[in-house]
C-alpha atoms as a PDB file:
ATOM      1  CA  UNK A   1      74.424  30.934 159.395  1.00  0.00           C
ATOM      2  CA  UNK A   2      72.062  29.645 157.183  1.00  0.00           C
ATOM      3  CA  UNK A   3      69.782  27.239 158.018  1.00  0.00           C
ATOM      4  CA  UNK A   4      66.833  25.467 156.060  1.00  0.00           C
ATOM      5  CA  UNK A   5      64.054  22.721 156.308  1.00  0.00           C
ATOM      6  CA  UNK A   6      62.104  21.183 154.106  1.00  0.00           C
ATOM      7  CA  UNK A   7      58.676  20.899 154.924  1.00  0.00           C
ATOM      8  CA  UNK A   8      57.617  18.016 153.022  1.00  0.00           C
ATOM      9  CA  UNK A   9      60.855  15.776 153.750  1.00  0.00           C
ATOM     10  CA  UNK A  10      59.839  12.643 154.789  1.00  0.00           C
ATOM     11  CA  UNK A  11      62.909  13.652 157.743  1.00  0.00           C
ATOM     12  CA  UNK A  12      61.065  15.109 160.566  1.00  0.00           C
ATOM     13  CA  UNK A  13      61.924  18.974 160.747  1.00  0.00           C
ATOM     14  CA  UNK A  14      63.714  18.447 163.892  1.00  0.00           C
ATOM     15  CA  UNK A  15      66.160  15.874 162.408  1.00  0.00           C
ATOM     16  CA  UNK A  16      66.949  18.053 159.417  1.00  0.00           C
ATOM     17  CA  UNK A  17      67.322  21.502 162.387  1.00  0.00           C
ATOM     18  CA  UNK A  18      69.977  19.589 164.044  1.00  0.00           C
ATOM     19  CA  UNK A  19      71.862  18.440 160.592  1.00  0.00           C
ATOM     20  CA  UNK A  20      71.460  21.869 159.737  1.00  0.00           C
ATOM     21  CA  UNK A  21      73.310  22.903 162.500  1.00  0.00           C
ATOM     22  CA  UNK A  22      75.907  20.076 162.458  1.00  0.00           C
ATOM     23  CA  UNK A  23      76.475  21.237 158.657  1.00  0.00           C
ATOM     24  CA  UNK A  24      77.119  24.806 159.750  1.00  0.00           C
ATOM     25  CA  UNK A  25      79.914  23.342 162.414  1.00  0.00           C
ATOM     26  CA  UNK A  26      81.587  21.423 159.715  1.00  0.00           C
ATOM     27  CA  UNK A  27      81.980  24.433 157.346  1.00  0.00           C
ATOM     28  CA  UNK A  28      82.828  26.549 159.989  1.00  0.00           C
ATOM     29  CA  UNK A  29      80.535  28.494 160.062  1.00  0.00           C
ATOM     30  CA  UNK A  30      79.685  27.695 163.803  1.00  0.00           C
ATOM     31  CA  UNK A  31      82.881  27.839 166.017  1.00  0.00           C
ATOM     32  CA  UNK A  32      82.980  27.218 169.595  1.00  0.00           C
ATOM     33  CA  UNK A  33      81.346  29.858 172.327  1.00  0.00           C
ATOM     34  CA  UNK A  34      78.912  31.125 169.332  1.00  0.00           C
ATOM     35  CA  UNK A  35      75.427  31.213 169.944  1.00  0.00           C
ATOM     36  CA  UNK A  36      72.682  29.969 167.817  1.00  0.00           C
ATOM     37  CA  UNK A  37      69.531  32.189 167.460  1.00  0.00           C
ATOM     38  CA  UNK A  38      66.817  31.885 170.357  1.00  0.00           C
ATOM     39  CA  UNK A  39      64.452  29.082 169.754  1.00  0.00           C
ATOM     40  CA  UNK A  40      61.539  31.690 169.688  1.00  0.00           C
ATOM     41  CA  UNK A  41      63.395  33.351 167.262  1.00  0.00           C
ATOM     42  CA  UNK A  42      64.658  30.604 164.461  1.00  0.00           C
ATOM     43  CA  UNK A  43      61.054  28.854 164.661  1.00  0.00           C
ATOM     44  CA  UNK A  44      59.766  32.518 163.889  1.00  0.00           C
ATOM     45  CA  UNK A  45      62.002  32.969 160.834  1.00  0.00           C
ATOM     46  CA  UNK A  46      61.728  28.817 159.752  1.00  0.00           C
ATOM     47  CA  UNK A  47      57.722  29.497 160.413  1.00  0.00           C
ATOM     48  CA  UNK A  48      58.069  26.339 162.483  1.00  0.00           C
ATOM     49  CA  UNK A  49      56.939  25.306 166.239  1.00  0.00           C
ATOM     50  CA  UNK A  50      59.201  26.523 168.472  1.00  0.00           C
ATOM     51  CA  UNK A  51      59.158  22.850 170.058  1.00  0.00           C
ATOM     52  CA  UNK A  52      60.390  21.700 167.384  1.00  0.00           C
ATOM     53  CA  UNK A  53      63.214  24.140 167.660  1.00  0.00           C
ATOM     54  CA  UNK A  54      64.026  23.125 171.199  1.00  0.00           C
ATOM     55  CA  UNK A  55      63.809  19.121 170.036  1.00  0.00           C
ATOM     56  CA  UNK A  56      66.218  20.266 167.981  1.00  0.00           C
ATOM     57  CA  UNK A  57      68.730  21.832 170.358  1.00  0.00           C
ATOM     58  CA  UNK A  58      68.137  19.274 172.780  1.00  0.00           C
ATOM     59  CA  UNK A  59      69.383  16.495 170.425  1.00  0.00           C
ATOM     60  CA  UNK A  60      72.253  18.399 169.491  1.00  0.00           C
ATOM     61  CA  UNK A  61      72.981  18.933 173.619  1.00  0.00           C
ATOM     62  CA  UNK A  62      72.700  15.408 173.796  1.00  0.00           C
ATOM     63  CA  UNK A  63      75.600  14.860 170.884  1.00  0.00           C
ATOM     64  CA  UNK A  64      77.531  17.245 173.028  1.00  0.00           C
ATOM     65  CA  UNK A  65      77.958  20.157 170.358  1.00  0.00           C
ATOM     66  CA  UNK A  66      75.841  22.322 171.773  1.00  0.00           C
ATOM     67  CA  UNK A  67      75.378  24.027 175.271  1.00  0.00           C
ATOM     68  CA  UNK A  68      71.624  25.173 176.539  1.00  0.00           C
ATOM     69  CA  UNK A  69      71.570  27.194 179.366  1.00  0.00           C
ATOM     70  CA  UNK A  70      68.651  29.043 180.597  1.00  0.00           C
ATOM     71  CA  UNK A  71      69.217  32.869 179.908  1.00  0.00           C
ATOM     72  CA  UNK A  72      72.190  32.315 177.777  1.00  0.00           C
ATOM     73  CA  UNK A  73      70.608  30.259 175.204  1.00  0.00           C
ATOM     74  CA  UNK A  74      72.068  27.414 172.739  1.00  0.00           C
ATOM     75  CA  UNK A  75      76.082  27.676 172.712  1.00  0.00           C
ATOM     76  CA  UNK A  76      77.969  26.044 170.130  1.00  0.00           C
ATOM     77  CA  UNK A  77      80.557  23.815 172.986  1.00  0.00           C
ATOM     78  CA  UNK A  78      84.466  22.721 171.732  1.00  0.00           C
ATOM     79  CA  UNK A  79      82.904  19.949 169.863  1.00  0.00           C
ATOM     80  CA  UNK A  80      82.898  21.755 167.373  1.00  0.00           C
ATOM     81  CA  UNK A  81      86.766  21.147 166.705  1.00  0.00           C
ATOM     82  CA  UNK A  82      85.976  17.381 166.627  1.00  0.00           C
ATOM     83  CA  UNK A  83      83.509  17.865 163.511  1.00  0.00           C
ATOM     84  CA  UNK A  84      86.267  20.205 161.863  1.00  0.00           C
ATOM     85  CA  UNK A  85      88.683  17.053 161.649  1.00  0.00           C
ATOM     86  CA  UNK A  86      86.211  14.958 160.713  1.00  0.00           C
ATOM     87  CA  UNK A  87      85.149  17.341 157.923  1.00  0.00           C
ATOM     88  CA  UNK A  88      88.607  16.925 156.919  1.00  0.00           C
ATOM     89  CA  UNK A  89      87.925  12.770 156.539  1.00  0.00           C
ATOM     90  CA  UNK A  90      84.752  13.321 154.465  1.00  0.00           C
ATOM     91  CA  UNK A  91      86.174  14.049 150.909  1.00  0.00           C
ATOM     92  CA  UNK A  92      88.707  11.168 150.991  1.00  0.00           C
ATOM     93  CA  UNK A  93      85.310   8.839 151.665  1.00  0.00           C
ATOM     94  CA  UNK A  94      83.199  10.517 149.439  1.00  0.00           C
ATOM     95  CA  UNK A  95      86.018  10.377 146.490  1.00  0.00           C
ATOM     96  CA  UNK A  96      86.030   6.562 146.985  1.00  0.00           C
ATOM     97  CA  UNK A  97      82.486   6.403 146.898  1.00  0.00           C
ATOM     98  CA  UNK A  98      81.933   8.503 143.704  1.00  0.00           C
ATOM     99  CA  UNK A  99      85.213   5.939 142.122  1.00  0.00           C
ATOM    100  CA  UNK A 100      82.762   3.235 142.736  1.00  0.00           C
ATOM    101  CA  UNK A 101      79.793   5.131 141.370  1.00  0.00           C
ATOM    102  CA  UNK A 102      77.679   4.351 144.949  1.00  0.00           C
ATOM    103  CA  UNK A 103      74.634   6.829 144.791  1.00  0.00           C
ATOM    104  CA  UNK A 104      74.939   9.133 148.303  1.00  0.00           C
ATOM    105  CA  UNK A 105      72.006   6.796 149.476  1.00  0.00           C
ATOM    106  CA  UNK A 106      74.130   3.355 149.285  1.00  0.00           C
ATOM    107  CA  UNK A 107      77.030   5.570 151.396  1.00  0.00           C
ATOM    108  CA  UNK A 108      74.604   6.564 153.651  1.00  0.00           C
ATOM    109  CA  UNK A 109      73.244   2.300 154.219  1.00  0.00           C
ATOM    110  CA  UNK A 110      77.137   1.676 154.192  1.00  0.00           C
ATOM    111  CA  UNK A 111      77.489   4.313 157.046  1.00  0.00           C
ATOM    112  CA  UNK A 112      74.763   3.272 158.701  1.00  0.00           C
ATOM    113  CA  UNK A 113      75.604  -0.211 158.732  1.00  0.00           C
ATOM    114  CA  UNK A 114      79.288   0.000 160.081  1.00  0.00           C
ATOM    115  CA  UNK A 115      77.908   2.800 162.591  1.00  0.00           C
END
């Protein structure tokens, strides 16, 4: 798994943890019953606050996809099957949107805005 921030995003780090994560679930690369590193540990390598971390997590428990259980740590839940089929949905849309020459920031209002 390889996860990344960008300090200087105008996204807060949190935000960009979680999509992180939600990317890694879409590839694949995070199944179901796999465990994320310890918050301790990913704000230790990410030389971030581990608070930040646990925002993080806690967002992504809120979505459902992940499981936080004291001891056990951050699970990835079935969710995760969910994101695979709508990983398969995402290069029909972003064909269409490249056809009509929309920059990834009009999709992105367009998503928003039907959301």
């Amino acid at each position: 798994m390889l996860i990344r921030v960008d300090p200087g995003s105008p996204v807060p780090l949190f935000e960009q943890l979680a999509a992180a994560v939600r990317g890694e679930v879409l590839r694949g690369a995070l199944t179901p019953g796999e465990r994320l590193p310890s918050a301790r540990d990913l704000a230790a390598t990410l030389e971030i606050n581990v608070h930040t971390v646990l925002h993080a997590y806690q967002l992504l428990r809120d979505e459902g996809l992940v499981d936080l259980r004291r001891g056990r740590g951050a699970v990835v839940t079935d969710r995760a099957h969910e994101y695979a089929d709508f990983a398969g949905a995402l290069p029909a849309l972003v064909a269409v949107a490249k056809r009509l020459n929309l920059s990834p920031a009009a999709l992105a209002a367009l998503i928003r805005e039907a959301y």
